[in-house]
N, C-alpha and C. Protein backbone atom coordinates (compact mmCIF):
# COMPACT_ATOMS: atom_id res chain seq x y z
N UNK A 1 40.59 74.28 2.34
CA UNK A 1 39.23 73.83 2.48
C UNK A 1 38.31 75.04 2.59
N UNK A 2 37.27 75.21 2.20
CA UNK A 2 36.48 76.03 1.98
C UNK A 2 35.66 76.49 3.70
N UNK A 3 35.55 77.73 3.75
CA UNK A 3 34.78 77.84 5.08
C UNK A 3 33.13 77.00 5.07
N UNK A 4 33.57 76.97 6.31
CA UNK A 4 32.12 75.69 6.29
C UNK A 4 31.73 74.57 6.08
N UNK A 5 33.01 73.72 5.92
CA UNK A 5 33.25 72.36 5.83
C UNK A 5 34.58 72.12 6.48
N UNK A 6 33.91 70.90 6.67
CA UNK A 6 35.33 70.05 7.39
C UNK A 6 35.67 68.71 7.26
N UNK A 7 36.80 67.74 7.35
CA UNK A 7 37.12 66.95 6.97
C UNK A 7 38.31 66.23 8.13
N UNK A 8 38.23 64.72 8.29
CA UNK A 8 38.61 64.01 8.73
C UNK A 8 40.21 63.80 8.22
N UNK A 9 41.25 64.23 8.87
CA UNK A 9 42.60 64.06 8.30
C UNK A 9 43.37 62.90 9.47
N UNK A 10 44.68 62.83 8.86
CA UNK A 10 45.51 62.00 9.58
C UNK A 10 46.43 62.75 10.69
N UNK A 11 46.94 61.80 11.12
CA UNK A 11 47.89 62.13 12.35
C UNK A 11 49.26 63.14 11.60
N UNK A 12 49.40 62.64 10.37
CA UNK A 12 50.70 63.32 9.75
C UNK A 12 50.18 64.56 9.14
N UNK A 13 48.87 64.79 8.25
CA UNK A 13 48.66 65.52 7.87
C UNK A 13 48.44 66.68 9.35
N UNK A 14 47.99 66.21 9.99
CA UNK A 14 47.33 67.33 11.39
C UNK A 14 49.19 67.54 11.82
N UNK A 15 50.12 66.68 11.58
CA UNK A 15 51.33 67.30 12.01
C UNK A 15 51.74 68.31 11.39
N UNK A 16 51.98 68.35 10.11
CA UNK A 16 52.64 69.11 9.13
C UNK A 16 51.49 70.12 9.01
N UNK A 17 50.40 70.45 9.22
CA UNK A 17 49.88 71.38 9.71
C UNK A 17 50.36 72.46 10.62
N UNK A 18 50.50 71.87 11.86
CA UNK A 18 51.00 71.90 12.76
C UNK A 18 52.46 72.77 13.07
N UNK A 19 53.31 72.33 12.16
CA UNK A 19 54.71 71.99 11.90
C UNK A 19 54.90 73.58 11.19
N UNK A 20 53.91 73.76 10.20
CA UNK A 20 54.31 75.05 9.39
C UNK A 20 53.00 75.85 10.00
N UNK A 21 52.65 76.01 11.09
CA UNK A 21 51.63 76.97 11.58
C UNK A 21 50.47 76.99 10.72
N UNK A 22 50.62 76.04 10.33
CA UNK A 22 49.07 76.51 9.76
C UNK A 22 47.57 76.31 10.03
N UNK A 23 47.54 76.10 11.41
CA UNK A 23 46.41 75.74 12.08
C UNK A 23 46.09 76.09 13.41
N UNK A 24 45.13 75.96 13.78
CA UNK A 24 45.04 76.69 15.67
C UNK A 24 44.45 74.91 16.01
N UNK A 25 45.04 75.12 16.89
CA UNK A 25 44.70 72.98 17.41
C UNK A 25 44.34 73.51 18.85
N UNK A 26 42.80 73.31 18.81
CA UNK A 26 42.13 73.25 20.25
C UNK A 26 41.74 72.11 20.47
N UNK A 27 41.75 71.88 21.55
CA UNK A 27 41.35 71.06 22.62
C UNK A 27 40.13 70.80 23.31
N UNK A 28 39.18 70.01 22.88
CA UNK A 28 37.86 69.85 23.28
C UNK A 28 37.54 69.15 24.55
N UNK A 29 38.50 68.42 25.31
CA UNK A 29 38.20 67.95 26.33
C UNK A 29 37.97 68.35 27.80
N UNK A 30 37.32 67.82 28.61
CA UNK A 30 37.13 68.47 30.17
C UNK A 30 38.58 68.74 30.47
N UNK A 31 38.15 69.80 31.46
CA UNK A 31 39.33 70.09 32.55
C UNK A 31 40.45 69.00 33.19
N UNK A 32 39.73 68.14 33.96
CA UNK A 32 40.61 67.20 34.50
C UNK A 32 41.37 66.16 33.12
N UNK A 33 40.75 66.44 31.82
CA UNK A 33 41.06 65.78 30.67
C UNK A 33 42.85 65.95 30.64
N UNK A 34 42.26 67.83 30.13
CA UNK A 34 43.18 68.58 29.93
C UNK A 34 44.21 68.70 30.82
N UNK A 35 44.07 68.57 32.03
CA UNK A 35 45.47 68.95 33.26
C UNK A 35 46.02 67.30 33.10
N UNK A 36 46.06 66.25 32.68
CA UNK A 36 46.19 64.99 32.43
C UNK A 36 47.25 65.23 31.55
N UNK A 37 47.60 65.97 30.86
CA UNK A 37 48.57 66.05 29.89
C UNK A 37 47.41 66.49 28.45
N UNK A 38 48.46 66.98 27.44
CA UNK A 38 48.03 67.93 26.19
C UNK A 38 48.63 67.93 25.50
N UNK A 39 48.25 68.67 24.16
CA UNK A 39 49.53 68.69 23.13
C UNK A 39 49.78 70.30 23.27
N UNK A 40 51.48 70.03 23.15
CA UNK A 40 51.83 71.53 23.13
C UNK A 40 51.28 72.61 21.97
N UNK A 41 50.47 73.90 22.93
CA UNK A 41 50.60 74.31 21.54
C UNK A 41 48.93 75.16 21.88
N UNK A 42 48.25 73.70 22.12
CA UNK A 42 46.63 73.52 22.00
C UNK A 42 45.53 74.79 23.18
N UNK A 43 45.00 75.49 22.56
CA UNK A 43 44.23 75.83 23.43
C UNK A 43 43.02 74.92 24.19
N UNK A 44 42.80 75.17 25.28
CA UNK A 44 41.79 74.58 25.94
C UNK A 44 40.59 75.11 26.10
N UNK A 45 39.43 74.54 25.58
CA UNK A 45 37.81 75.32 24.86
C UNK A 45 36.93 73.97 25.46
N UNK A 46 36.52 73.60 26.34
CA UNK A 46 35.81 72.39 26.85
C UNK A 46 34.49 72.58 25.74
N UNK A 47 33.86 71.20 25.33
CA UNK A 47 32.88 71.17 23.98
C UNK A 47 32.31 72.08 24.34
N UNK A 48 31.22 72.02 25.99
CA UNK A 48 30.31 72.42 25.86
C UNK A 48 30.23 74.44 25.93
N UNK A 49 31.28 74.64 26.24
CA UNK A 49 31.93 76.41 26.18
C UNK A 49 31.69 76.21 24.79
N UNK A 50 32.37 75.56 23.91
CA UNK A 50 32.74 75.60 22.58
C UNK A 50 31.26 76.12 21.72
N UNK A 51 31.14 75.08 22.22
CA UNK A 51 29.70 75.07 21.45
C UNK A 51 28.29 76.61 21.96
N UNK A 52 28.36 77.07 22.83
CA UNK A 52 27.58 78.29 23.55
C UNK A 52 27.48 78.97 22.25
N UNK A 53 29.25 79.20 21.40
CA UNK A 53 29.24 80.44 20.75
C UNK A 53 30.52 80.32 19.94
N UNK A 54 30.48 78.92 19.33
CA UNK A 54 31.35 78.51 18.25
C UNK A 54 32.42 79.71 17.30
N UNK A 55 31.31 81.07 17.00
CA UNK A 55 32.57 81.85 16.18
C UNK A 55 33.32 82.91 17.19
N UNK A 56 32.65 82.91 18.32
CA UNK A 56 33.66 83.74 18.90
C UNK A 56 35.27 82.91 19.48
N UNK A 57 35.06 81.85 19.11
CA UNK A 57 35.89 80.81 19.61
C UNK A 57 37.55 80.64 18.58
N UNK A 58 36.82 80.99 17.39
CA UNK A 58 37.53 80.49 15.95
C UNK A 58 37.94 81.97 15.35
N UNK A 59 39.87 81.88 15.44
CA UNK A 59 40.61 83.08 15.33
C UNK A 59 40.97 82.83 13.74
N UNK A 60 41.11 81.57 12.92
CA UNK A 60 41.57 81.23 11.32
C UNK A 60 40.35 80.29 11.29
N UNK A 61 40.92 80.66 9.84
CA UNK A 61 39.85 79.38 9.18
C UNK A 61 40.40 77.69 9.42
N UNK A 62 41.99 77.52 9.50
CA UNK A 62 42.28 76.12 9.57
C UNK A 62 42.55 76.05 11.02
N UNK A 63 41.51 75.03 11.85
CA UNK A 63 41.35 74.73 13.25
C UNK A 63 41.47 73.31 13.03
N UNK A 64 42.24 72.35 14.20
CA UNK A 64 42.20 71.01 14.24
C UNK A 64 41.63 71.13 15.72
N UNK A 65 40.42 70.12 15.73
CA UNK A 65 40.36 69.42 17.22
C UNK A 65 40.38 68.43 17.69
N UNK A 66 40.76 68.39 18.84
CA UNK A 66 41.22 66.92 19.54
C UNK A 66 40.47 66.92 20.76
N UNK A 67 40.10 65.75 21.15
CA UNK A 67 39.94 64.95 22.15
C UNK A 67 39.97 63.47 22.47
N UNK A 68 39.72 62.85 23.05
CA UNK A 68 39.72 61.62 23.62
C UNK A 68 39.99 60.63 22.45
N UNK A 69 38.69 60.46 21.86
CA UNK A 69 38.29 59.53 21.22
C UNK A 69 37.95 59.97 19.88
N UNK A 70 37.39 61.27 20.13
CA UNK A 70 36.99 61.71 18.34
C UNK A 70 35.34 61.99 18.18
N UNK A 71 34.76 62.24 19.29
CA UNK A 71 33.54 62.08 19.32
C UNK A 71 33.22 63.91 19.14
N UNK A 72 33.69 64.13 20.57
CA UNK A 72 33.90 65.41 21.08
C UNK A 72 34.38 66.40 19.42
N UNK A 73 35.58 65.67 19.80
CA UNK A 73 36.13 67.01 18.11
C UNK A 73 35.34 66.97 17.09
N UNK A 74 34.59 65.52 16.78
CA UNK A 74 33.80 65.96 15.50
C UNK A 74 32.82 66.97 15.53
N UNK A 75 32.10 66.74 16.86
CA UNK A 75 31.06 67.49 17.67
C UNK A 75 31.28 69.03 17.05
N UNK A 76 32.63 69.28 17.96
CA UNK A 76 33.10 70.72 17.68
C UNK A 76 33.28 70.92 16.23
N UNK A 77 33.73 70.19 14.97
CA UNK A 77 33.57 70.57 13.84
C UNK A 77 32.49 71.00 13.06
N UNK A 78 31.87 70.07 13.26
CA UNK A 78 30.23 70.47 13.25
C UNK A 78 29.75 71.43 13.52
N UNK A 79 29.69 71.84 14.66
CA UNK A 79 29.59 73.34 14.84
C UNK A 79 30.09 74.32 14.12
N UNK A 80 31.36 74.33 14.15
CA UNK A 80 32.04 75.10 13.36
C UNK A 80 32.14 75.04 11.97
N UNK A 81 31.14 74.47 11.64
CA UNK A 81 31.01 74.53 9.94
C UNK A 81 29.68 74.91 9.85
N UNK A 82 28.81 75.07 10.60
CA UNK A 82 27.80 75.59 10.81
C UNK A 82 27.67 76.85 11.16
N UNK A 83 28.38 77.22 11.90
CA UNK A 83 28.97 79.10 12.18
C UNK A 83 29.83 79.41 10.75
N UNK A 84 30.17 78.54 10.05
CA UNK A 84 30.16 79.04 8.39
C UNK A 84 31.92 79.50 9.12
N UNK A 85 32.46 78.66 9.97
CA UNK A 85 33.76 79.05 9.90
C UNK A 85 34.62 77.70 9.28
């Protein structure tokens, strides 16, 4: 995918991502979210940190984010296609 866009994938595709390293999978949710249990692996970047300063945040170009519901991660994509990462 091109820097600066982003796109809505599946549970399998975000695995096999996953699976062959090819992605950094952060974690957009609060603290008490996060100590609740996580996916192995995931760094923890709460939105609103995330968002202060989006490219200092983003180490590759292929990032998956997660939270709750999907609100939050789109949030953070957004951003991050806007910092042209």
């Amino acid at each position: 995918m091109a820097p600066g866009s982003f796109a809505n994938i599946s549970v399998a595709q975000a695995k096999a991502l996953l699976d062959k390293g090819g992605a950094d999978l952060i974690d957009v949710r609060e603290l008490h979210e996060w100590q609740g249990g996580h996916l192995p692996g995931a760094r923890h970047i709460p939105l609103g940190t995330f968002l202060r300063s989006p490219a200092d945040h983003l180490t590759q170009d292929n990032v998956l984010f997660v939270c709750a519901h999907g609100r939050r991660s789109e949030t953070a994509a957004v951003a991050a296609a806007a910092a042209g990462m």
